[in-house]
Protein backbone atom coordinates (compact mmCIF):
# COMPACT_ATOMS: atom_id res chain seq x y z
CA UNK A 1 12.76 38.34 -61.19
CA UNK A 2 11.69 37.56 -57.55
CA UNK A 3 10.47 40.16 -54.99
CA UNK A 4 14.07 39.49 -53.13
CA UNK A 5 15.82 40.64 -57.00
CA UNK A 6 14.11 43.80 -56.12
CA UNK A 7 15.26 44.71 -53.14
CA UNK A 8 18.65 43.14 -53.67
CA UNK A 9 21.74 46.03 -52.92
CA UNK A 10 24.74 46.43 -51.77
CA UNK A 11 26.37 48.94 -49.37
CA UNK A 12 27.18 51.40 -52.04
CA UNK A 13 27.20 55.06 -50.83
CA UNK A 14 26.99 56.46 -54.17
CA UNK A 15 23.35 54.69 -54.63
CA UNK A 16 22.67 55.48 -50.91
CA UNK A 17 23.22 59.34 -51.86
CA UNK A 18 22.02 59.39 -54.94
CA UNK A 19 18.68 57.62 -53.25
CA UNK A 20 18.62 60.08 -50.40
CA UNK A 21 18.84 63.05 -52.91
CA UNK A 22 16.32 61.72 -54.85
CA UNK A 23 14.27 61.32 -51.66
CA UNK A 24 14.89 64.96 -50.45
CA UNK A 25 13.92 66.58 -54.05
CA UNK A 26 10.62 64.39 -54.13
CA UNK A 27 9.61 65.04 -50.88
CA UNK A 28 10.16 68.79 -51.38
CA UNK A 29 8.25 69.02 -54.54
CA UNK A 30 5.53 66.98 -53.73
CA UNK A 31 4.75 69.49 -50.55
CA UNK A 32 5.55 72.50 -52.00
CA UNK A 33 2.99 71.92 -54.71
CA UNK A 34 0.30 71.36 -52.39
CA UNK A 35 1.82 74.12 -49.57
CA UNK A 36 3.11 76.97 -51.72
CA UNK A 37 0.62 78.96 -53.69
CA UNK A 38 2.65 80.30 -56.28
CA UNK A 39 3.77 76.63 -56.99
CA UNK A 40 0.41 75.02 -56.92
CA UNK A 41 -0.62 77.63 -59.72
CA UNK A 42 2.43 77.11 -61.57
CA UNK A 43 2.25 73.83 -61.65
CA UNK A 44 -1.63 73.77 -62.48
CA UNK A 45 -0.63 76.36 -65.23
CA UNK A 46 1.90 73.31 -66.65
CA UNK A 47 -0.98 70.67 -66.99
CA UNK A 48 -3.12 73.33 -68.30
CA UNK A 49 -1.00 74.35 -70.86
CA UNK A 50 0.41 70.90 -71.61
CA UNK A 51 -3.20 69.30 -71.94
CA UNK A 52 -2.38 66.24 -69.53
CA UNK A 53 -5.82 64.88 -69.17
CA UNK A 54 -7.06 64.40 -65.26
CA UNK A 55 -6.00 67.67 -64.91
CA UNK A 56 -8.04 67.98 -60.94
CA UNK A 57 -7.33 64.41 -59.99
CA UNK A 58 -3.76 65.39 -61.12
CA UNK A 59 -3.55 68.31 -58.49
CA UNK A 60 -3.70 66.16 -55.89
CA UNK A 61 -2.31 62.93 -56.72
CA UNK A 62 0.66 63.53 -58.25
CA UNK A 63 2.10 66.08 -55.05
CA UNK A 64 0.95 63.14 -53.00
CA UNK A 65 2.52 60.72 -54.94
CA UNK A 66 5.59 62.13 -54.94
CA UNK A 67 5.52 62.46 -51.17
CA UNK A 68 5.06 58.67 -51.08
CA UNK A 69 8.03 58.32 -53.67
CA UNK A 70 10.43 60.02 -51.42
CA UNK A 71 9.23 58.60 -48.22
CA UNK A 72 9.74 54.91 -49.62
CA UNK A 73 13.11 56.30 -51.10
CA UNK A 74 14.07 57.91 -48.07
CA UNK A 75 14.08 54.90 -46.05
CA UNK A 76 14.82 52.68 -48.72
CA UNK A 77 12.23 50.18 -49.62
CA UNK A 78 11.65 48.80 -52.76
CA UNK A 79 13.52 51.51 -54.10
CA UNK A 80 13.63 49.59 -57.62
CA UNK A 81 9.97 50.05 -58.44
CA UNK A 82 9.98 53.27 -56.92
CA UNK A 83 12.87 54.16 -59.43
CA UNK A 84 10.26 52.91 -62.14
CA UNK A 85 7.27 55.06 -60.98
CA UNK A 86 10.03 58.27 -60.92
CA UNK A 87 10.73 57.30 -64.49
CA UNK A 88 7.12 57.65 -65.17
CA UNK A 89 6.82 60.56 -63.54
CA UNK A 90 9.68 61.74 -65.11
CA UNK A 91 9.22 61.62 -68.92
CA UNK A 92 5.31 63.13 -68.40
CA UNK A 93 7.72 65.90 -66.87
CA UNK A 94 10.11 66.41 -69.61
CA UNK A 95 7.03 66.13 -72.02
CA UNK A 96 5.39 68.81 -70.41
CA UNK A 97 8.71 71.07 -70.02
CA UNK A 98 8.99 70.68 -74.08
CA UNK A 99 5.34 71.69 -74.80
CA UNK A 100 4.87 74.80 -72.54
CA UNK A 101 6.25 77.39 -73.62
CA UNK A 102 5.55 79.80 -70.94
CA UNK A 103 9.00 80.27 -68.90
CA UNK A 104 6.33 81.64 -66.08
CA UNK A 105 5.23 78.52 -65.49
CA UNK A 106 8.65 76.71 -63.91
CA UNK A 107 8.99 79.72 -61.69
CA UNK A 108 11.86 77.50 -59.28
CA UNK A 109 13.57 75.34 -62.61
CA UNK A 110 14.60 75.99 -66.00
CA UNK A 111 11.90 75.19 -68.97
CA UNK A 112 13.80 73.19 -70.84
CA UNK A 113 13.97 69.82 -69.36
CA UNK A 114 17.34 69.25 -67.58
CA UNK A 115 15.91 68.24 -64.12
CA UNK A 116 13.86 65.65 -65.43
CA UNK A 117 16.19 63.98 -67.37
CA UNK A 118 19.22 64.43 -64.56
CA UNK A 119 16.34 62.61 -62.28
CA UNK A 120 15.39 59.90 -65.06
CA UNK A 121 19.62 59.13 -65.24
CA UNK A 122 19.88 59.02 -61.51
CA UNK A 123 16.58 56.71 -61.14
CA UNK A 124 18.46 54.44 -63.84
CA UNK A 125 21.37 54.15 -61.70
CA UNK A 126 19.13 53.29 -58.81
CA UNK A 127 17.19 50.81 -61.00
CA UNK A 128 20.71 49.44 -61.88
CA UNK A 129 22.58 49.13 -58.30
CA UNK A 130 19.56 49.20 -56.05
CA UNK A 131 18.84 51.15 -53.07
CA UNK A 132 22.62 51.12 -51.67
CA UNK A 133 23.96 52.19 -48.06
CA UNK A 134 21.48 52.65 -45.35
CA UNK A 135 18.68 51.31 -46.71
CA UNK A 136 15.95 48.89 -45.58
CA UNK A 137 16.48 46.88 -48.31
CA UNK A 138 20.01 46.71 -47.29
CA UNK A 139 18.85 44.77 -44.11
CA UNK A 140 16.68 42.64 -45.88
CA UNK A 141 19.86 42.23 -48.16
CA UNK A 142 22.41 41.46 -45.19
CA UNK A 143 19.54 38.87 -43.63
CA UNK A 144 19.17 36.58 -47.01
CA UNK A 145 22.26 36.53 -47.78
């Protein structure tokens, strides 16, 4: 696969929406957990509880991370390999939803692990059609080809 595979799209508006929602949640998350107090315990409480090792790197780089995930899904850019890294992100996630068992800790979400997976289906679709309408990788798409 070449880089221009992975930025290869269409103009589908499904995979433009679906991006741009995906972009929106991200973003949100990402600066709520370093913003909102009761979130940035919660979700300390969730690698706590879970065990995730790097638990203090973790408190910063993931929220971060995720801010870069929807900012390069947001405009579009690479979105393939950005759909990978969400996958990653993703099935830590729905690990850690199934081993806490302390409904305190997802104070905005349900514990069991729906969000997750909803995200690691819509990533797939991503990861299958590309980044879609209004995309920079629609550009680059419309210039090579």
């Amino acid at each position: 696969m070449t880089f221009d595979d992975l930025r290869r799209t269409s103009d589908n508006r499904t995979a433009g929406l679906v991006r741009l929602f995906l972009a929106l949640l991200f973003l949100m998350t990402g600066v709520m957990k370093l913003a909102v107090p009761m979130l940035a315990d919660a979700f300390s409480g969730q690698l706590l509880a879970a065990g995730l090792p790097l638990y203090e790197p973790s408190l910063w780089i993931v929220p971060i991370l995720e801010m870069l995930l929807g900012f390069v899904l947001a405009v579009g850019l690479l979105v393939r390999p950005a759909a990978v890294a969400v996958v990653g992100l993703m099935c830590v996630a729905t690990y850690v939803h199934l081993v806490v068992d302390d409904p305190s800790l997802f104070p905005l979400q349900p514990s069991e692990p729906i969000i997750p997976l909803v995200v690691i289906v819509m990533s797939g679709y991503l990861l299958w059609r590309g980044s879609g309408a209004w995309s920079l990788d629609l550009r680059a798409t419309d210039r090579a080809y």
